[in-house]
N, C-alpha and C. Protein backbone atom coordinates (compact mmCIF):
# COMPACT_ATOMS: atom_id res chain seq x y z
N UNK A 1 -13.18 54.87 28.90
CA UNK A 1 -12.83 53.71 29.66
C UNK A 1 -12.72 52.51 28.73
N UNK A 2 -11.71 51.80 28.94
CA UNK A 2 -11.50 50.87 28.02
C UNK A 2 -11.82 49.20 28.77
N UNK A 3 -12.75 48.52 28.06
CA UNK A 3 -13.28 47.57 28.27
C UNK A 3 -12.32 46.20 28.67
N UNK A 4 -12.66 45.72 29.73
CA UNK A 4 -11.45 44.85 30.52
C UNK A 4 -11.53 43.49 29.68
N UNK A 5 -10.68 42.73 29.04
CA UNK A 5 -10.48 41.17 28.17
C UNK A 5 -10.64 40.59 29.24
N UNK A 6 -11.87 39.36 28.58
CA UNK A 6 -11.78 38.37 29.72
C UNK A 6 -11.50 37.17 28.93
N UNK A 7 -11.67 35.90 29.55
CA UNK A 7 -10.61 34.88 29.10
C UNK A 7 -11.83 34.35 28.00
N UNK A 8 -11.25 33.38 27.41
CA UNK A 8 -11.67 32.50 26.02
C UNK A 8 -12.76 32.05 26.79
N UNK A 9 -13.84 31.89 25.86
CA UNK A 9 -15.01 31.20 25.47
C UNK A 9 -15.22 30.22 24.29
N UNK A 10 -16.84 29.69 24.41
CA UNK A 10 -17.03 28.74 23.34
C UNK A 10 -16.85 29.51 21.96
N UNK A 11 -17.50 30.53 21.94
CA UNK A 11 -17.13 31.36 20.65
C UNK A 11 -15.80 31.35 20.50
N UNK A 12 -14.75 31.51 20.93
CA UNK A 12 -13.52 32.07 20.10
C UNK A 12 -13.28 30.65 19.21
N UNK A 13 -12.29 31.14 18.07
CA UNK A 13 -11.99 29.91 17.30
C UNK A 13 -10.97 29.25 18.37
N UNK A 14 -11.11 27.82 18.44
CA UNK A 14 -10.02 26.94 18.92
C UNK A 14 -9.00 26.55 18.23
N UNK A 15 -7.73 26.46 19.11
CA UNK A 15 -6.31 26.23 18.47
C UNK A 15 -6.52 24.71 18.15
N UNK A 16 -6.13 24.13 16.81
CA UNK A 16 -5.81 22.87 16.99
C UNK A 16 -4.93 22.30 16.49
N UNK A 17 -4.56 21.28 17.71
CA UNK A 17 -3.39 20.68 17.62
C UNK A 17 -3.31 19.53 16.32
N UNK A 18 -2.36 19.50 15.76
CA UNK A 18 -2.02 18.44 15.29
C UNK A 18 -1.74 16.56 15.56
N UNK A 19 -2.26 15.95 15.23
CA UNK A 19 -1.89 14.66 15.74
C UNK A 19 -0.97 14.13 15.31
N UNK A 20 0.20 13.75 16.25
CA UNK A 20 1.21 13.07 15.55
C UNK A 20 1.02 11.66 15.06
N UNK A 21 1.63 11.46 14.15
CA UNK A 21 1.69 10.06 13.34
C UNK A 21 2.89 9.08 14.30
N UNK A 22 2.12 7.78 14.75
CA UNK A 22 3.45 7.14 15.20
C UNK A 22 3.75 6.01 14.02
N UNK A 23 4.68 5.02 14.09
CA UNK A 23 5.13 4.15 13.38
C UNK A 23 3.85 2.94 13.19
N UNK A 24 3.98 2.07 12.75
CA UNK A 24 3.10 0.51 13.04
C UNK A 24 3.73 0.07 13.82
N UNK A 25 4.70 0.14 14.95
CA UNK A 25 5.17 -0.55 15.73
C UNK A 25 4.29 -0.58 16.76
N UNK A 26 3.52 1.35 17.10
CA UNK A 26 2.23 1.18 17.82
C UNK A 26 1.17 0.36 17.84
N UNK A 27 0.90 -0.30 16.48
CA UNK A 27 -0.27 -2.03 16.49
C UNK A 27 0.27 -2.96 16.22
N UNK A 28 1.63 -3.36 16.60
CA UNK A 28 2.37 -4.38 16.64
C UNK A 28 0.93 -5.86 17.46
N UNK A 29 1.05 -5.24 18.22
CA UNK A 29 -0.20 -6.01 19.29
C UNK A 29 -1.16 -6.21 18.58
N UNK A 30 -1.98 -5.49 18.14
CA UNK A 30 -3.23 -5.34 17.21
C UNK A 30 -3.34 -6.46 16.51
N UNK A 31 -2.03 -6.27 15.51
CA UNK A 31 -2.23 -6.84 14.20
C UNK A 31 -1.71 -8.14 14.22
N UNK A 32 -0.91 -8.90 15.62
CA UNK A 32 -0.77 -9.99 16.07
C UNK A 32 -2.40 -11.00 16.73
N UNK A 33 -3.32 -9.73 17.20
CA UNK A 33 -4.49 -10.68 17.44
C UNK A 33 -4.93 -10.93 16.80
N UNK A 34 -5.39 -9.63 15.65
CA UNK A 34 -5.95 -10.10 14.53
C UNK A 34 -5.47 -10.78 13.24
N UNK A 35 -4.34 -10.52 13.14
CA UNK A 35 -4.27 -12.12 12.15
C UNK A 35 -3.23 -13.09 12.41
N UNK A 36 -2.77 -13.14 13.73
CA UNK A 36 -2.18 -14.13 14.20
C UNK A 36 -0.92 -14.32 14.14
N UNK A 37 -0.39 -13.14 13.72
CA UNK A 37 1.27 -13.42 13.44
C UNK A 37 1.87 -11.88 13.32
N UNK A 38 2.98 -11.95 13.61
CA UNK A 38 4.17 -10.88 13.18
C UNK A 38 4.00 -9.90 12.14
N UNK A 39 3.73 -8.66 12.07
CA UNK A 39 3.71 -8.17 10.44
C UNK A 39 4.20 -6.97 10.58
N UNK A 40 4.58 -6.70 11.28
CA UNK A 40 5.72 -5.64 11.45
C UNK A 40 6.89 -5.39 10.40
N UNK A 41 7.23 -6.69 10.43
CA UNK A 41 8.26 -6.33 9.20
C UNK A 41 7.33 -7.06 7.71
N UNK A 42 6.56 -7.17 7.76
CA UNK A 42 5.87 -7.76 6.82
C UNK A 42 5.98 -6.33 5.82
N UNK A 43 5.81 -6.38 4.20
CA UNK A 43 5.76 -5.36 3.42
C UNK A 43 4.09 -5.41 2.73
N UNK A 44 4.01 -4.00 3.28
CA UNK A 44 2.79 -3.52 2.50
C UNK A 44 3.12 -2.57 1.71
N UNK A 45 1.71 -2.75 -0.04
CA UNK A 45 1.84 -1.98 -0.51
C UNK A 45 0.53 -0.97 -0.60
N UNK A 46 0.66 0.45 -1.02
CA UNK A 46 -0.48 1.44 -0.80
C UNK A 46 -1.08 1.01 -2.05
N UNK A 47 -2.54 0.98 -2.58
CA UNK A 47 -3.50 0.99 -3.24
C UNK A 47 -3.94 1.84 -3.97
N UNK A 48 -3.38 3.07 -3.16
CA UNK A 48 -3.07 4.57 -3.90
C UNK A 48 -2.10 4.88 -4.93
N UNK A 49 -0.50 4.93 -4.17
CA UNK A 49 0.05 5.22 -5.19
C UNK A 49 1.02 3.81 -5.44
N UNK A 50 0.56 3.16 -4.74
CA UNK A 50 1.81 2.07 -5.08
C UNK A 50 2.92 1.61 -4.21
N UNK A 51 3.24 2.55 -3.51
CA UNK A 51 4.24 2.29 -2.82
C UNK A 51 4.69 1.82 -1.81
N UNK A 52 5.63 0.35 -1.61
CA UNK A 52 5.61 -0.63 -1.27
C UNK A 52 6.88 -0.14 0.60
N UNK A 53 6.31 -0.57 1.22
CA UNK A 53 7.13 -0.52 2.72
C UNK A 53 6.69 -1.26 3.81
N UNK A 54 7.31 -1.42 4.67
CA UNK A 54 7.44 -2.47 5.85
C UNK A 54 5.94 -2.04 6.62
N UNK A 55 5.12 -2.37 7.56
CA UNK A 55 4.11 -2.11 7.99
C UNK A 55 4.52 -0.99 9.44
N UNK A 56 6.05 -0.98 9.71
CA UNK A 56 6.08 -0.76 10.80
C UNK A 56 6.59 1.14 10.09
N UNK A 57 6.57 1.12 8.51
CA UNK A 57 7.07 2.20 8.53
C UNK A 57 5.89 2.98 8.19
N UNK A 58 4.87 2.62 8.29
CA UNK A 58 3.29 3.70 7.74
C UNK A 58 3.16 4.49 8.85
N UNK A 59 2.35 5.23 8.41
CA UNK A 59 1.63 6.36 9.82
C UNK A 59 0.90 6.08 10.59
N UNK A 60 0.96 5.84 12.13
CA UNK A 60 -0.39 5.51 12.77
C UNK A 60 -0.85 6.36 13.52
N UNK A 61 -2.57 6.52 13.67
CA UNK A 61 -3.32 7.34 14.30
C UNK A 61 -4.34 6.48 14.96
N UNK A 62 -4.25 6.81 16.53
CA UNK A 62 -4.61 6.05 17.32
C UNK A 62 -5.61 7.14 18.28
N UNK A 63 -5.94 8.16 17.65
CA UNK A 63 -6.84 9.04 18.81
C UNK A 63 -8.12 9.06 18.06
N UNK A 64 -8.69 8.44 17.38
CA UNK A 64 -10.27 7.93 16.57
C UNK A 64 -10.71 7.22 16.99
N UNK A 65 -11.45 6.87 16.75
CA UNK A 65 -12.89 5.76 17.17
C UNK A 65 -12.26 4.92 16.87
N UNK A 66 -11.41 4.35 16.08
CA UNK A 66 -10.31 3.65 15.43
C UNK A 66 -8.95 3.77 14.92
N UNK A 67 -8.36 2.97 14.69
CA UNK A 67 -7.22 3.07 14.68
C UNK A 67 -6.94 3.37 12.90
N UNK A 68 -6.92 4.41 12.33
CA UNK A 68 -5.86 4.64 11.18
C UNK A 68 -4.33 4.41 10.80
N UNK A 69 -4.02 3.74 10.01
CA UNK A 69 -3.05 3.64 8.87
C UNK A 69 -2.95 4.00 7.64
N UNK A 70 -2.25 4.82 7.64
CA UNK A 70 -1.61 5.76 6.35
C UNK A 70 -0.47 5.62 5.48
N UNK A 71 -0.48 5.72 4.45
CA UNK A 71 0.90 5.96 3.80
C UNK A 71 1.85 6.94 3.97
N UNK A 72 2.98 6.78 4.35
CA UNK A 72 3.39 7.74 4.59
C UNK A 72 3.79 8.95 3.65
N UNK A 73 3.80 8.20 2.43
CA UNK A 73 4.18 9.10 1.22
C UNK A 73 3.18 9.40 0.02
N UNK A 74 1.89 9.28 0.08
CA UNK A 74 1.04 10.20 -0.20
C UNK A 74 -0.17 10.28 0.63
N UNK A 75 0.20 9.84 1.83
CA UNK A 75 -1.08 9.93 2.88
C UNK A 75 -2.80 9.31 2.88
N UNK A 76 -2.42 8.47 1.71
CA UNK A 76 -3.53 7.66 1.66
C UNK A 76 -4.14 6.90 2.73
N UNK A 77 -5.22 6.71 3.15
CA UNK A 77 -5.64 5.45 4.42
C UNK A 77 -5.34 3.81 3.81
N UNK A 78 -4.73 3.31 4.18
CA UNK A 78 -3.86 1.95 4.09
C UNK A 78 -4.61 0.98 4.60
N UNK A 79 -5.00 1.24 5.77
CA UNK A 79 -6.05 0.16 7.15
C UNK A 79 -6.76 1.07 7.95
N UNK A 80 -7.94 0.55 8.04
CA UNK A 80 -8.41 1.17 9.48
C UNK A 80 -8.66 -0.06 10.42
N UNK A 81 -8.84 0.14 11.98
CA UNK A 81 -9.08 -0.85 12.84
C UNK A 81 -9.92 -0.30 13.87
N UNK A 82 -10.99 -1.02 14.08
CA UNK A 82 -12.06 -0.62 14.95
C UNK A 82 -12.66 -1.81 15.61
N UNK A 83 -12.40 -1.49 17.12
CA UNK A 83 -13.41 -2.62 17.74
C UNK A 83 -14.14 -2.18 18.81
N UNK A 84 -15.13 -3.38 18.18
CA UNK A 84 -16.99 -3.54 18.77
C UNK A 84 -17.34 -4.20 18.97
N UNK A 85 -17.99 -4.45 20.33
CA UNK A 85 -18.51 -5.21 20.77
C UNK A 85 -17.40 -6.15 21.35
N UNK A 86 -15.65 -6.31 21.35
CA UNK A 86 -15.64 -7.38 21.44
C UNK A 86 -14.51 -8.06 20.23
N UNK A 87 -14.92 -7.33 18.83
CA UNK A 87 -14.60 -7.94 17.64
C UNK A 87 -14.46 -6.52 16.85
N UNK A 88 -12.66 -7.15 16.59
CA UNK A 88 -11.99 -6.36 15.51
C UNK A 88 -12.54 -6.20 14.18
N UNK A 89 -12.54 -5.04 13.66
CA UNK A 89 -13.15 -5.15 12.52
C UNK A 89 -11.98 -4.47 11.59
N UNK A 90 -11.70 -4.94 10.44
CA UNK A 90 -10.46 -4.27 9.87
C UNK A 90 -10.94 -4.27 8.42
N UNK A 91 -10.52 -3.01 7.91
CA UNK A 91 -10.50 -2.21 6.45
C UNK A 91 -9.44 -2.57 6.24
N UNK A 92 -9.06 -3.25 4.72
CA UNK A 92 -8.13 -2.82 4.16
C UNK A 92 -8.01 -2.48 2.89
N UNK A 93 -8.97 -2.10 2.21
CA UNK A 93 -9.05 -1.65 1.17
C UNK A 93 -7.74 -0.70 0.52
N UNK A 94 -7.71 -0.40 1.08
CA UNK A 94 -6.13 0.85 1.00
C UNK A 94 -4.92 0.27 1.06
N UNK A 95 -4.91 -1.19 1.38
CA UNK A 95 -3.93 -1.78 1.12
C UNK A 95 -3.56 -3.03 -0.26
N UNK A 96 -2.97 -2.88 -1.31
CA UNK A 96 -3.14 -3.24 -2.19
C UNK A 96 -2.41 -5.07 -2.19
N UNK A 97 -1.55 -4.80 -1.64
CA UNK A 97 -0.41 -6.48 -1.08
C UNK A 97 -0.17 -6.82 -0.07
N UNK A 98 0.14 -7.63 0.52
CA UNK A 98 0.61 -7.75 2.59
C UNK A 98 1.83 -8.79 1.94
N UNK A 99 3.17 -8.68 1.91
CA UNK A 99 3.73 -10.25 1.95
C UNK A 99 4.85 -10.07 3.15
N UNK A 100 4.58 -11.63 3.55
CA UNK A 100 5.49 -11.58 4.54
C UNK A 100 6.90 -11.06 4.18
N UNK A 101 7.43 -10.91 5.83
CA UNK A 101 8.79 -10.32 5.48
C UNK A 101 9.62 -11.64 5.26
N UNK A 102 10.99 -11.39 3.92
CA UNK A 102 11.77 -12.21 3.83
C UNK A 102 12.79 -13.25 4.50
């Protein structure tokens, strides 16, 4: 007699999904409260490898405790954004320049 499959449990390994990356157009809002202006088209550069692009063209990840920004072209963390209590708190270590757009 052959033993009947029953459905998934905590044991089995779980499938996981990937998170998609959206644009910076997703903290367009964000990054207007916190520093008061437009930076969407503003150019940032990565701290990693260097490489210089518009804010709206990085990677964003918005399903964390905070909000991640990435490079898109060697995937470095660029910004993080986290708020507590109330009050934004922003990393940018990963970002090496901010200048406005021209």
């Amino acid at each position: 007699m052959n033993p009947v499959a029953s459905g998934s449990n905590a044991s089995d390994p779980q499938e996981v999904s990937p998170i998609a990356a959206l644009d910076g157009n997703a903290i367009a809002g964000t990054l207007i409260a916190v520093f008061d202006t437009e930076l969407t088209t503003a150019i940032g550069a990565c701290a990693s490898c260097g490489r210089r692009s518009r804010m709206r063209e990085f990677a964003v990840y918005l399903r964390g405790p905070g909000t991640v920004v990435r490079c898109r072209h060697c995937a470095a963390v660029v910004m993080v954004i986290v708020e507590a209590h109330g009050v934004s708190c922003v990393d940018l270590q990963g970002l090496l320049a901010l200048e406005p757009a021209a």
